[in-house]
PDB file of N, CA and C in Angstrom:
ATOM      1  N   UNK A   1      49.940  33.026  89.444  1.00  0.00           N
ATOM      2  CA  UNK A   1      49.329  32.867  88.150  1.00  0.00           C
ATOM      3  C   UNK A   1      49.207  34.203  87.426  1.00  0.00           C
ATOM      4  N   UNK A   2      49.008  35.166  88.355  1.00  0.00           N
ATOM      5  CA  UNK A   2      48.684  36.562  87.556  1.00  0.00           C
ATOM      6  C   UNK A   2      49.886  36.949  87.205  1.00  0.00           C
ATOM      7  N   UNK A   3      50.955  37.008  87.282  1.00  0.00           N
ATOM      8  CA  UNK A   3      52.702  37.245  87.260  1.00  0.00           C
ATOM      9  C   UNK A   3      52.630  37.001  86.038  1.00  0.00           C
ATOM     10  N   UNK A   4      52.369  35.301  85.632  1.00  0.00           N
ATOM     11  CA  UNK A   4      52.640  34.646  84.280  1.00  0.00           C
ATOM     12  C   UNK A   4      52.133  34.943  83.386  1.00  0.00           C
ATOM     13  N   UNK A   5      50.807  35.764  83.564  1.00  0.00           N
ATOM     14  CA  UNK A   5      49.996  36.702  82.867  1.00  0.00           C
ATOM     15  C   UNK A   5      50.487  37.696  82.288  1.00  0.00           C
ATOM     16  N   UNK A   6      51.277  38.401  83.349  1.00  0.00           N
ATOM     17  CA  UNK A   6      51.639  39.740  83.247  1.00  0.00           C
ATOM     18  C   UNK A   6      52.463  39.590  82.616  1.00  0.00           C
ATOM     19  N   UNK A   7      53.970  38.459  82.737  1.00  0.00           N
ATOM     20  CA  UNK A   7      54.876  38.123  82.105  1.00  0.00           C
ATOM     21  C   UNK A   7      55.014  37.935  80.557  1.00  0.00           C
ATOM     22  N   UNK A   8      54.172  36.930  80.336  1.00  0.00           N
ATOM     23  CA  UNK A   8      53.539  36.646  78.956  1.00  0.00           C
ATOM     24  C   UNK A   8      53.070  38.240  78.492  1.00  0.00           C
ATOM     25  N   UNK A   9      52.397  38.822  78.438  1.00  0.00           N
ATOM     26  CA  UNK A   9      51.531  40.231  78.039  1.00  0.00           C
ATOM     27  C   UNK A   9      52.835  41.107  77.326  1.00  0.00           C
ATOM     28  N   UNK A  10      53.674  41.005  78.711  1.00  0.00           N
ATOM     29  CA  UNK A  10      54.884  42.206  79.114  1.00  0.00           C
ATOM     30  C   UNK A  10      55.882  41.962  77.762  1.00  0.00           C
ATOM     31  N   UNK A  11      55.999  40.121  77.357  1.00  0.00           N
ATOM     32  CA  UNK A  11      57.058  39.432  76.667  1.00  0.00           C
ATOM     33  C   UNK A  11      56.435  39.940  75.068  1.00  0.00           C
ATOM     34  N   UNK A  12      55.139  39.719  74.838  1.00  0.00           N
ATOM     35  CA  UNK A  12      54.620  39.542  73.657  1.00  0.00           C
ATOM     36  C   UNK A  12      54.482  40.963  73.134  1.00  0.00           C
ATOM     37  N   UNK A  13      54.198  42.266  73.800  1.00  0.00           N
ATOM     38  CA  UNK A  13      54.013  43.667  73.826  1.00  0.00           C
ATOM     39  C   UNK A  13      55.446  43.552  73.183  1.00  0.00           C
ATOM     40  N   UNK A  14      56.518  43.361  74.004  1.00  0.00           N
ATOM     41  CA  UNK A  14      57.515  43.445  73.517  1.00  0.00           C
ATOM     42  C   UNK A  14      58.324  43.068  72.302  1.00  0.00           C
ATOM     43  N   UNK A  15      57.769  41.988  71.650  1.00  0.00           N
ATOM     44  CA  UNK A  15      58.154  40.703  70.577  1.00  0.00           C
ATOM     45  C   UNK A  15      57.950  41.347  69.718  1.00  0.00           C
ATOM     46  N   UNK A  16      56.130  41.591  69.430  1.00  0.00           N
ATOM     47  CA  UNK A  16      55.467  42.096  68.122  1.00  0.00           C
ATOM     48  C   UNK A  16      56.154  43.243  67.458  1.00  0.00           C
ATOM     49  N   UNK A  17      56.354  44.032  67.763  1.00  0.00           N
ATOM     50  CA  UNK A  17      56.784  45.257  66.718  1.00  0.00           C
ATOM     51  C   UNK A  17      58.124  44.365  66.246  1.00  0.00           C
ATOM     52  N   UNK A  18      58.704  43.690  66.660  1.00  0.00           N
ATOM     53  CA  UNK A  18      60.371  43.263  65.731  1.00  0.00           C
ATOM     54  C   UNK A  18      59.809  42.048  64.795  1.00  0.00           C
ATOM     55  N   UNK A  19      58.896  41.154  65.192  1.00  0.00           N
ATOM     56  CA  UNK A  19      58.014  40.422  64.182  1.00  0.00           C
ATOM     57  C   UNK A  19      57.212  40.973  63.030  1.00  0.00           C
ATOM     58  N   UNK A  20      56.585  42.417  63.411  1.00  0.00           N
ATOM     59  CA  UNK A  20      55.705  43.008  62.466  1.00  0.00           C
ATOM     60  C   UNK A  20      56.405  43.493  61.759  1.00  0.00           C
ATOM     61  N   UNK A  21      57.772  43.417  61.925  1.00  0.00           N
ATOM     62  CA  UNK A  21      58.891  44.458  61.003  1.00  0.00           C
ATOM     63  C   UNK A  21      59.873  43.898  59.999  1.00  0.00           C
ATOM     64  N   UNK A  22      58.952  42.826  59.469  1.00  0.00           N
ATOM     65  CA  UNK A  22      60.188  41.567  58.955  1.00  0.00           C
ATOM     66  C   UNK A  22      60.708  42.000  57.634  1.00  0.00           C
ATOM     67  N   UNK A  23      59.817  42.927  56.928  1.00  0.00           N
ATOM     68  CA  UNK A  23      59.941  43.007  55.564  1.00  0.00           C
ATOM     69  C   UNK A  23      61.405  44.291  55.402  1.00  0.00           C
ATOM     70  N   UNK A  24      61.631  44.854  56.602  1.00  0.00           N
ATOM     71  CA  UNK A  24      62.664  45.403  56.305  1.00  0.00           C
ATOM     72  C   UNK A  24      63.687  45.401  56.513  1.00  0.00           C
ATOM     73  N   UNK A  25      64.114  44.098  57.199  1.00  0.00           N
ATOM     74  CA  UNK A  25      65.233  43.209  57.142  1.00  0.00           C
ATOM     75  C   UNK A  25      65.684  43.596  55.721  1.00  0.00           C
ATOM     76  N   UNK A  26      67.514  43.886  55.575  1.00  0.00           N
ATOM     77  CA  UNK A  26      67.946  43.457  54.199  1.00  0.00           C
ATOM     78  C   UNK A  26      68.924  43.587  54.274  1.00  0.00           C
ATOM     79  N   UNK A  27      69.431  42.607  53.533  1.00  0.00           N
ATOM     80  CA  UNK A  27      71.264  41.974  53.084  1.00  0.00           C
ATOM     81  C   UNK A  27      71.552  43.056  52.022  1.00  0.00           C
ATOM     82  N   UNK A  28      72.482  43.311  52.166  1.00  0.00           N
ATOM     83  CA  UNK A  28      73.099  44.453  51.135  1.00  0.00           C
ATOM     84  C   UNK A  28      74.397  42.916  50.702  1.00  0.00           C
ATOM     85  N   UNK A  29      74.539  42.890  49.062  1.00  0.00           N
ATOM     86  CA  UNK A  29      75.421  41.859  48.479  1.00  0.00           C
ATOM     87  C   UNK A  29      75.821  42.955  47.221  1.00  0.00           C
ATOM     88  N   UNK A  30      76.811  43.298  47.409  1.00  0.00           N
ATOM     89  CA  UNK A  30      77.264  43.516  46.233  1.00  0.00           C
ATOM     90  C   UNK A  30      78.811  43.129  46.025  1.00  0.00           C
ATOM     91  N   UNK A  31      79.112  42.302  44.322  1.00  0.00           N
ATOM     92  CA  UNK A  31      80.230  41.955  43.856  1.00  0.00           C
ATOM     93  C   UNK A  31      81.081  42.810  42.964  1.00  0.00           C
ATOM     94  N   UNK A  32      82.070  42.839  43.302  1.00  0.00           N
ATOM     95  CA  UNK A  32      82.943  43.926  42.743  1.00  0.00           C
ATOM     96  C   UNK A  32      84.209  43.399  41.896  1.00  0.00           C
ATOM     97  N   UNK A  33      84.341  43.348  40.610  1.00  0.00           N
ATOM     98  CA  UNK A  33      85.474  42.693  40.273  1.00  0.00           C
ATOM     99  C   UNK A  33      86.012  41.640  40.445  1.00  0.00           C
ATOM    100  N   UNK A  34      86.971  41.241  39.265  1.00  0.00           N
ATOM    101  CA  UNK A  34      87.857  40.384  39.498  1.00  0.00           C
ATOM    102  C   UNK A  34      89.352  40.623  40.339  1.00  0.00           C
ATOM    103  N   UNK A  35      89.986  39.532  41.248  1.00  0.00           N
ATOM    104  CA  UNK A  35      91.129  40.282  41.965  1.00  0.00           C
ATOM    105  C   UNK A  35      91.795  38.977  41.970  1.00  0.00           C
ATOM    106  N   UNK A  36      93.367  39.160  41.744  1.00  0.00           N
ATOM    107  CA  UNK A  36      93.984  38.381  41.512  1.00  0.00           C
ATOM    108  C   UNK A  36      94.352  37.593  40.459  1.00  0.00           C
ATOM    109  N   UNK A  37      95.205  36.907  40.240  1.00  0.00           N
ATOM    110  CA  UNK A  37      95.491  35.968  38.841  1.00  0.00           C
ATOM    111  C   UNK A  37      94.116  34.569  39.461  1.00  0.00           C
ATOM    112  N   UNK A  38      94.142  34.750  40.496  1.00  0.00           N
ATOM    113  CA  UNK A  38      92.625  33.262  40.410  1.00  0.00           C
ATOM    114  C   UNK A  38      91.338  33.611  40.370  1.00  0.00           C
ATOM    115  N   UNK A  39      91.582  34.857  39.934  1.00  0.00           N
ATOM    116  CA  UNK A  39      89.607  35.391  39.264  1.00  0.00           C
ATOM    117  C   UNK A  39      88.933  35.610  40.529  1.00  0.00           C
ATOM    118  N   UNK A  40      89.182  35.141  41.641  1.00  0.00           N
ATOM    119  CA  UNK A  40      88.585  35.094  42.807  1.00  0.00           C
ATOM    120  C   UNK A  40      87.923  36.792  42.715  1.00  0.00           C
ATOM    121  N   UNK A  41      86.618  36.779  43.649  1.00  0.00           N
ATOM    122  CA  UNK A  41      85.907  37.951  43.581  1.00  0.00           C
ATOM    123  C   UNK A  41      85.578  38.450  45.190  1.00  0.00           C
ATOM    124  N   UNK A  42      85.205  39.342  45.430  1.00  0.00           N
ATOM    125  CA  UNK A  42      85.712  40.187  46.887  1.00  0.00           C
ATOM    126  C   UNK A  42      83.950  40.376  46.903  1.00  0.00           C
ATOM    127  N   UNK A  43      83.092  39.156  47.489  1.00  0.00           N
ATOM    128  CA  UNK A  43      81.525  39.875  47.500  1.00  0.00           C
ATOM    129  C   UNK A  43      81.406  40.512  49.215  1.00  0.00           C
ATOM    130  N   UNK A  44      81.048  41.715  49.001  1.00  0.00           N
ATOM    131  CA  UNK A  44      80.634  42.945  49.815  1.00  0.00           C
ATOM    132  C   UNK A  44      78.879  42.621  50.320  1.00  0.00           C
ATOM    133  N   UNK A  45      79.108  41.678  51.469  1.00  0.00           N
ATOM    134  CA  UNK A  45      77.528  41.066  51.951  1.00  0.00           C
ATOM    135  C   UNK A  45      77.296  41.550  53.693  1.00  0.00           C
ATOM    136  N   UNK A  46      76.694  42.465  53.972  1.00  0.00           N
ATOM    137  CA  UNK A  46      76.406  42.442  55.007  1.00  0.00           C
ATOM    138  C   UNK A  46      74.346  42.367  55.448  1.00  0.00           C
ATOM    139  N   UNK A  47      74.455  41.801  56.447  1.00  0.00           N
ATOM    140  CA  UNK A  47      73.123  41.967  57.037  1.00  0.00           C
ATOM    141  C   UNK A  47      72.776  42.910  57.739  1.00  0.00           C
ATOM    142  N   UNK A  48      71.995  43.740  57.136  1.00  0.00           N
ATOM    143  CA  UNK A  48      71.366  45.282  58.142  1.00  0.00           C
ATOM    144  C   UNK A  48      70.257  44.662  59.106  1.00  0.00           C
ATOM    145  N   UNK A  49      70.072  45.146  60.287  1.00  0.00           N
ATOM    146  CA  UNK A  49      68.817  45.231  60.569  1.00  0.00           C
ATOM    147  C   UNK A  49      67.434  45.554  60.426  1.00  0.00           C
ATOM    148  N   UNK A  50      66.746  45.666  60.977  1.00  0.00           N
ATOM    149  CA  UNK A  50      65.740  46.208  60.999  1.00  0.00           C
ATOM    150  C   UNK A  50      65.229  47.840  61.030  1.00  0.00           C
ATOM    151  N   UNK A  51      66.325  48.423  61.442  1.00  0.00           N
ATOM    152  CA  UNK A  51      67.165  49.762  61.754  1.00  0.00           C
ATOM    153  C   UNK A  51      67.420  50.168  61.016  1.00  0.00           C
ATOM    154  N   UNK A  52      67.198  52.070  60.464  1.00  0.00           N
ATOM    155  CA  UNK A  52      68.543  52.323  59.736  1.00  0.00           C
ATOM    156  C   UNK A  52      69.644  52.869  60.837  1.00  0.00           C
ATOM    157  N   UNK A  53      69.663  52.941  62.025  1.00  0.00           N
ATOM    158  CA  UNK A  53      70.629  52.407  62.531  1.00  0.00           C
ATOM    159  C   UNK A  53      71.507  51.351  62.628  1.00  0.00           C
ATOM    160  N   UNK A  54      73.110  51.562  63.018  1.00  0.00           N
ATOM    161  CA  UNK A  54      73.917  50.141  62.736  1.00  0.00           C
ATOM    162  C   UNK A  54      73.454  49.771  64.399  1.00  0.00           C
ATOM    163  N   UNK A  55      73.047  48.625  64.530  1.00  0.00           N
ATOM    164  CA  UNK A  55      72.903  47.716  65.820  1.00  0.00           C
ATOM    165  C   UNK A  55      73.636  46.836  65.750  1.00  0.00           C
ATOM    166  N   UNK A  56      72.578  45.842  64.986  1.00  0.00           N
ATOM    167  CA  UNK A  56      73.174  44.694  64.523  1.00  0.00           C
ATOM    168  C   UNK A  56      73.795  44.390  63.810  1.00  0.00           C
ATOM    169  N   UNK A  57      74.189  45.146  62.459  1.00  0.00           N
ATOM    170  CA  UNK A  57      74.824  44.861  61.459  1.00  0.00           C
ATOM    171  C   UNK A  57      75.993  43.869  61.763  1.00  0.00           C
ATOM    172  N   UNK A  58      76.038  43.194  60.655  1.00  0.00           N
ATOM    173  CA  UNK A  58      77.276  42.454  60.549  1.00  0.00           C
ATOM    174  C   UNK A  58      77.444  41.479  59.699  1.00  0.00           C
ATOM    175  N   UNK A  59      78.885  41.064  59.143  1.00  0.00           N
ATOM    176  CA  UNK A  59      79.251  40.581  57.331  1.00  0.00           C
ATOM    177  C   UNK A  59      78.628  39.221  57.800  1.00  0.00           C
ATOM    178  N   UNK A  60      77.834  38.947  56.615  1.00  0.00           N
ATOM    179  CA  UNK A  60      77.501  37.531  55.917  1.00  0.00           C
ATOM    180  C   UNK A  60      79.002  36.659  56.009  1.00  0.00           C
ATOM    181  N   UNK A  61      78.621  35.167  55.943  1.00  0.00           N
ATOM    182  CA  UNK A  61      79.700  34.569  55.860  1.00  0.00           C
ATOM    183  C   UNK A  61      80.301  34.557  54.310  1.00  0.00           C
ATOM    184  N   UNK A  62      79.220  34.862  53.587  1.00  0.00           N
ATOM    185  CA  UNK A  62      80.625  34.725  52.258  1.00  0.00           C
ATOM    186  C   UNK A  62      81.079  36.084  52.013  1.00  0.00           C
ATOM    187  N   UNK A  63      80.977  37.127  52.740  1.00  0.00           N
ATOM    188  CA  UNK A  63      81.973  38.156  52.467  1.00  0.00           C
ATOM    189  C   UNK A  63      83.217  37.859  53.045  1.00  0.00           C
ATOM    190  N   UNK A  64      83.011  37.400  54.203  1.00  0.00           N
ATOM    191  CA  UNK A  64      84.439  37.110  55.329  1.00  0.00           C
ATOM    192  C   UNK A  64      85.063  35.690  54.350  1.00  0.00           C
ATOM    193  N   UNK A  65      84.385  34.475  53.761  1.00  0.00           N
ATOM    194  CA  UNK A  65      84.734  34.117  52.779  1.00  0.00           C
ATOM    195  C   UNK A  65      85.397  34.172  51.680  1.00  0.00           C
ATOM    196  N   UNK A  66      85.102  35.594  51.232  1.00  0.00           N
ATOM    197  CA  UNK A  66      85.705  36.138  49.955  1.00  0.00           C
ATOM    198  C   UNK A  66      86.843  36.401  50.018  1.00  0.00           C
ATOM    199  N   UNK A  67      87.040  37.090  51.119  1.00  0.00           N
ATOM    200  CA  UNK A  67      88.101  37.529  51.824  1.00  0.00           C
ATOM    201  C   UNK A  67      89.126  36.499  52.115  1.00  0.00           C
ATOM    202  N   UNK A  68      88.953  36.117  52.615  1.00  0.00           N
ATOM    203  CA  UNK A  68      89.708  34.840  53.190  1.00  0.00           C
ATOM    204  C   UNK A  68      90.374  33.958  51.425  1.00  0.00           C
ATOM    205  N   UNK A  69      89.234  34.278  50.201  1.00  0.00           N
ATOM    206  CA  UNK A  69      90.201  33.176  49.327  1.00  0.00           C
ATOM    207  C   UNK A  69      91.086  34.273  48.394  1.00  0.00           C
ATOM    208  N   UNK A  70      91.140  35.608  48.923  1.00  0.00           N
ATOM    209  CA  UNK A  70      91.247  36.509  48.154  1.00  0.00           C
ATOM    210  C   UNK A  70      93.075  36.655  48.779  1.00  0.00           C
ATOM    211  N   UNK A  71      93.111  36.357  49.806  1.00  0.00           N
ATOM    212  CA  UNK A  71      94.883  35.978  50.272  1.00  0.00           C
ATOM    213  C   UNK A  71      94.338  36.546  52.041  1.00  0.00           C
ATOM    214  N   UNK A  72      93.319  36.457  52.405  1.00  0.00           N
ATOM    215  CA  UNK A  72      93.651  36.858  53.955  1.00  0.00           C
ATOM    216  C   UNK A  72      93.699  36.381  54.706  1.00  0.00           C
ATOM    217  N   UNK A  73      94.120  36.233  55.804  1.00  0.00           N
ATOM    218  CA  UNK A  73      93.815  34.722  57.043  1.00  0.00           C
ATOM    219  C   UNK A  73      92.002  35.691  57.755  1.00  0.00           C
ATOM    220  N   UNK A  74      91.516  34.213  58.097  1.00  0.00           N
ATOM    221  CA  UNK A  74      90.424  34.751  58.847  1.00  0.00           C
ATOM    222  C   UNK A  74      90.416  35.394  59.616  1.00  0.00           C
ATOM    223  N   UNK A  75      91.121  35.796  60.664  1.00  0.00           N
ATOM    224  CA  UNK A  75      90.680  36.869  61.865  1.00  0.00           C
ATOM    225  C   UNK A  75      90.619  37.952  61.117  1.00  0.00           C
ATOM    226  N   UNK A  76      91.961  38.542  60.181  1.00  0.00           N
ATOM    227  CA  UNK A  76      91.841  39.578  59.120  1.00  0.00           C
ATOM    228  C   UNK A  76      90.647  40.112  58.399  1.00  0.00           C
ATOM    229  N   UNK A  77      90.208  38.578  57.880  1.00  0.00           N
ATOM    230  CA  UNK A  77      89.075  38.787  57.243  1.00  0.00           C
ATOM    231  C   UNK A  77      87.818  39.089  57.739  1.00  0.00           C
ATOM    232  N   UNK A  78      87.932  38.327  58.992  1.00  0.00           N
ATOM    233  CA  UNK A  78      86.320  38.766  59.764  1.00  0.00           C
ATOM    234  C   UNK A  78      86.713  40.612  60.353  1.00  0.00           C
ATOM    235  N   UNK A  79      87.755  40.844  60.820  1.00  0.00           N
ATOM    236  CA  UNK A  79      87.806  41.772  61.335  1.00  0.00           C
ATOM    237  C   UNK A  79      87.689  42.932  60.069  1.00  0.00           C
ATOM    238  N   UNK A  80      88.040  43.221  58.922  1.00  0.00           N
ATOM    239  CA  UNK A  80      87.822  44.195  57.773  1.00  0.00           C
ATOM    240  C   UNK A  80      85.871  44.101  57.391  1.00  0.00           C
ATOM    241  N   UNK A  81      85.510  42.849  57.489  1.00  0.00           N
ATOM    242  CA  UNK A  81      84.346  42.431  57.228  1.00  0.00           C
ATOM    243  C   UNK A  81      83.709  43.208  58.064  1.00  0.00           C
ATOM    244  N   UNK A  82      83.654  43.264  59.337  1.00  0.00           N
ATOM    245  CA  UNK A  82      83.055  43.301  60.348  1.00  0.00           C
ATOM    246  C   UNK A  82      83.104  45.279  60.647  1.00  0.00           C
ATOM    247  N   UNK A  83      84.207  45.404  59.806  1.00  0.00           N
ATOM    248  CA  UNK A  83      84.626  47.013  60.127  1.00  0.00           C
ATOM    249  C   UNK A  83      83.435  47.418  59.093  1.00  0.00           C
ATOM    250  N   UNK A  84      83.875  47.292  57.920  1.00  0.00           N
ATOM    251  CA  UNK A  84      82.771  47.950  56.857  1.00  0.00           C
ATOM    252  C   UNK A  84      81.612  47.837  56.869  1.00  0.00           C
ATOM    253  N   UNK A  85      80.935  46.618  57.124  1.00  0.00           N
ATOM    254  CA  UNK A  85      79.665  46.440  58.134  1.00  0.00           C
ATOM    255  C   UNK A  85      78.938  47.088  58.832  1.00  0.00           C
ATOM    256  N   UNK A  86      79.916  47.775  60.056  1.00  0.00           N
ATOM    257  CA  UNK A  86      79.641  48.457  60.902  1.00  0.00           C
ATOM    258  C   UNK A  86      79.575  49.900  60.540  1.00  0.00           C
ATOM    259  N   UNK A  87      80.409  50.798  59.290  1.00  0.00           N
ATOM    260  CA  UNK A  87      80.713  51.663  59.455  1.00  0.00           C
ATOM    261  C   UNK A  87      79.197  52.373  59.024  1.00  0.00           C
ATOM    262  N   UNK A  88      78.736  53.342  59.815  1.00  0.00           N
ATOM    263  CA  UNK A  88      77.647  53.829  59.425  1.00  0.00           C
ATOM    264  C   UNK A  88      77.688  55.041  58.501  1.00  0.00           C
ATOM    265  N   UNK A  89      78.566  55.275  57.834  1.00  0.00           N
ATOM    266  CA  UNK A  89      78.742  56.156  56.895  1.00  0.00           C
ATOM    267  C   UNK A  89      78.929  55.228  55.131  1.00  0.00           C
ATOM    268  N   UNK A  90      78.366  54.110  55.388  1.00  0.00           N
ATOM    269  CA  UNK A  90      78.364  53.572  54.127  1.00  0.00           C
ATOM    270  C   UNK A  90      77.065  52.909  53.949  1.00  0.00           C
ATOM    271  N   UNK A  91      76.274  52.745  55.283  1.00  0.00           N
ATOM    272  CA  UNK A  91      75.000  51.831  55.448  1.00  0.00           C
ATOM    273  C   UNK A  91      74.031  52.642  54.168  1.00  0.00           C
ATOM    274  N   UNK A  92      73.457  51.589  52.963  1.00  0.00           N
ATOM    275  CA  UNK A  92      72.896  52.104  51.841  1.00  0.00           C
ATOM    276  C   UNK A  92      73.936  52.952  50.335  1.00  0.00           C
ATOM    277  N   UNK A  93      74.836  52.862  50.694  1.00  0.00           N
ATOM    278  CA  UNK A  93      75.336  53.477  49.943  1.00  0.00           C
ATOM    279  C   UNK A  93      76.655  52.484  49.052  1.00  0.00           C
ATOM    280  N   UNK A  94      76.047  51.796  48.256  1.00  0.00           N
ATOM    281  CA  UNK A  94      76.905  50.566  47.479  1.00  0.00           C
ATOM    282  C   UNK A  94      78.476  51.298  46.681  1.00  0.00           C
ATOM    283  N   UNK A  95      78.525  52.595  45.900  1.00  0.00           N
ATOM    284  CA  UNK A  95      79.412  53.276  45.900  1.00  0.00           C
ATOM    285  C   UNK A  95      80.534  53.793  46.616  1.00  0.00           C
ATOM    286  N   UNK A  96      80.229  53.445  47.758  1.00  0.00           N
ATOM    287  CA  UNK A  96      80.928  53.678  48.914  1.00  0.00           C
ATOM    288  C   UNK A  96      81.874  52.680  49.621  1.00  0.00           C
ATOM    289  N   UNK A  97      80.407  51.412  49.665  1.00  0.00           N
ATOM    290  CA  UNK A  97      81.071  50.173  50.067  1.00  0.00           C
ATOM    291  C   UNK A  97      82.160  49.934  49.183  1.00  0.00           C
ATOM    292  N   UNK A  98      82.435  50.200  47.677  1.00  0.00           N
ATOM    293  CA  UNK A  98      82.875  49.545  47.080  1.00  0.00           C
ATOM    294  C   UNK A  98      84.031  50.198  46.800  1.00  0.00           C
ATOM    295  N   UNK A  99      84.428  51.685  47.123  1.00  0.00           N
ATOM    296  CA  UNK A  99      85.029  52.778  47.404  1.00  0.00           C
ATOM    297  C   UNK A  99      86.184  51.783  48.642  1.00  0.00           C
ATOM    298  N   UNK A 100      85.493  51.981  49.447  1.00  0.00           N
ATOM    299  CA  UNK A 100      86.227  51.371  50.920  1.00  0.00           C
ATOM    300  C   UNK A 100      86.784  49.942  50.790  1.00  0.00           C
ATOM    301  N   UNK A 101      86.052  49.333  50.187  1.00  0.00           N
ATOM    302  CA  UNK A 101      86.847  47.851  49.448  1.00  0.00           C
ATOM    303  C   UNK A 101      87.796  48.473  48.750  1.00  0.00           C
ATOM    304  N   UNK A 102      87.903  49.112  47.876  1.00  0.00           N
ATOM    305  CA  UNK A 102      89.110  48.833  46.875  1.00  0.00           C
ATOM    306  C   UNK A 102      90.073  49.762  47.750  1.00  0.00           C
ATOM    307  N   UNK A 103      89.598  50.038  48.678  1.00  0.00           N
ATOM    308  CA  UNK A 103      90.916  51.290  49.328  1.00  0.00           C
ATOM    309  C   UNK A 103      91.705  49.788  50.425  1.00  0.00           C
ATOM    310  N   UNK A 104      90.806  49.234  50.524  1.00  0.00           N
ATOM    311  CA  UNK A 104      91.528  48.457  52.085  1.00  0.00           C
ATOM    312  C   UNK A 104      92.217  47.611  51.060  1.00  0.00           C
ATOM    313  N   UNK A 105      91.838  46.757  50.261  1.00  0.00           N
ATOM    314  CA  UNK A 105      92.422  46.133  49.068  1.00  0.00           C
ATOM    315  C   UNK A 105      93.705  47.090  48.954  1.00  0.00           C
ATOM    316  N   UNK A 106      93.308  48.405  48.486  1.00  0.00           N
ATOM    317  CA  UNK A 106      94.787  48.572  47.858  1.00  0.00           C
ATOM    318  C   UNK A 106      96.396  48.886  48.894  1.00  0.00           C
ATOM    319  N   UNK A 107      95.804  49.162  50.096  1.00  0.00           N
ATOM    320  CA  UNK A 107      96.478  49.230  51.626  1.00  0.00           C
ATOM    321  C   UNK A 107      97.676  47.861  51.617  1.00  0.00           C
ATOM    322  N   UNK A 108      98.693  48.474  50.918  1.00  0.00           N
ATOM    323  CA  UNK A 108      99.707  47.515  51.725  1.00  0.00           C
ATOM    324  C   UNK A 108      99.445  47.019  52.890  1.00  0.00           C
ATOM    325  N   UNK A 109      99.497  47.788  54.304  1.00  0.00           N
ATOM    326  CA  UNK A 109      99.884  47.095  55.209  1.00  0.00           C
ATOM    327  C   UNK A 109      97.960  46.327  55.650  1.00  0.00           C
ATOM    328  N   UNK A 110      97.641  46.202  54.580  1.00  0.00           N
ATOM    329  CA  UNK A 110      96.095  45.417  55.074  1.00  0.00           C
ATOM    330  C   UNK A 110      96.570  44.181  56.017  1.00  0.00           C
ATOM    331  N   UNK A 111      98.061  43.384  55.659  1.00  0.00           N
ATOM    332  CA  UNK A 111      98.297  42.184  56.246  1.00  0.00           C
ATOM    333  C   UNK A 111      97.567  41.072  55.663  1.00  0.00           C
ATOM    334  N   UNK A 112      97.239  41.185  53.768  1.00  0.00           N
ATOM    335  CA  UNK A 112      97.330  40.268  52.926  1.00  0.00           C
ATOM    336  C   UNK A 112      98.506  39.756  52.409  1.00  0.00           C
ATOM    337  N   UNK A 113      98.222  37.613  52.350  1.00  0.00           N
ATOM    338  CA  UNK A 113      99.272  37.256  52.219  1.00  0.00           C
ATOM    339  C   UNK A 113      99.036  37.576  50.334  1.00  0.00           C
ATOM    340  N   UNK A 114     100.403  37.616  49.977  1.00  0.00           N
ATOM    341  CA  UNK A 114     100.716  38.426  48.836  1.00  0.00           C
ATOM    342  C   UNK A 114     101.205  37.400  47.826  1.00  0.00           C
ATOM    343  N   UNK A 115     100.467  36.620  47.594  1.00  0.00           N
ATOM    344  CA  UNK A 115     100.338  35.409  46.654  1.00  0.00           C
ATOM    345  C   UNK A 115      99.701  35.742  45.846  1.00  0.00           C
ATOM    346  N   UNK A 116      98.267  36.912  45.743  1.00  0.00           N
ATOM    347  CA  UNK A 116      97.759  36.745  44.637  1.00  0.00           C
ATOM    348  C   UNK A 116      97.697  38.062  44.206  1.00  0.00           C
TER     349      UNK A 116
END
């Protein structure tokens, strides 16, 4: 019985500070232009943590979305998503993100299909 005590104590010590920390959770969304003849738009959405460290980071589904109607196949798309996301030299810095979008965009060999 005292274990489950200790257990519980040990679990909840542990919980509270990532519960008490909710308010600084934040989605970084920013939309950048029109691309393509179908207007389609390239939105730049990732979820930060709680951190200004990258931990958790990682793209929202309608960035990997965007991507995907913008000419990419999904693995492409999650994987560019998932890069810029991560890169900690852009975390807060929307100029940047949007810098690094239009560079991978303009990258021939990105391995966009070239329809639009």
């Amino acid at each position: 019985m005292i274990k489950k005590i200790v257990l519980a104590a040990v679990v909840a010590a542990l919980g509270v500070p990532a519960f008490a920390d909710h308010k600084r959770h934040t989605t970084y969304s920013y939309h950048y232009g029109n691309y393509g003849p179908s207007g389609n738009r390239i939105v730049v959405s990732c979820w930060r943590g709680p951190w200004q460290e990258v931990i958790w980071d990682r793209p929202n589904a309608v960035f990997v979305d965007s991507l995907v109607s913008v000419g990419y196949d999904y693995s492409t798309a999650d994987a560019i998503a998932t890069r810029v996301c991560r890169d900690q030299n852009l975390v807060g810095r929307p100029g940047a993100l949007k810098a690094t979008m239009e560079q991978i965009w303009a990258d021939p060999a990105s391995h966009r299909r070239h329809n639009y």
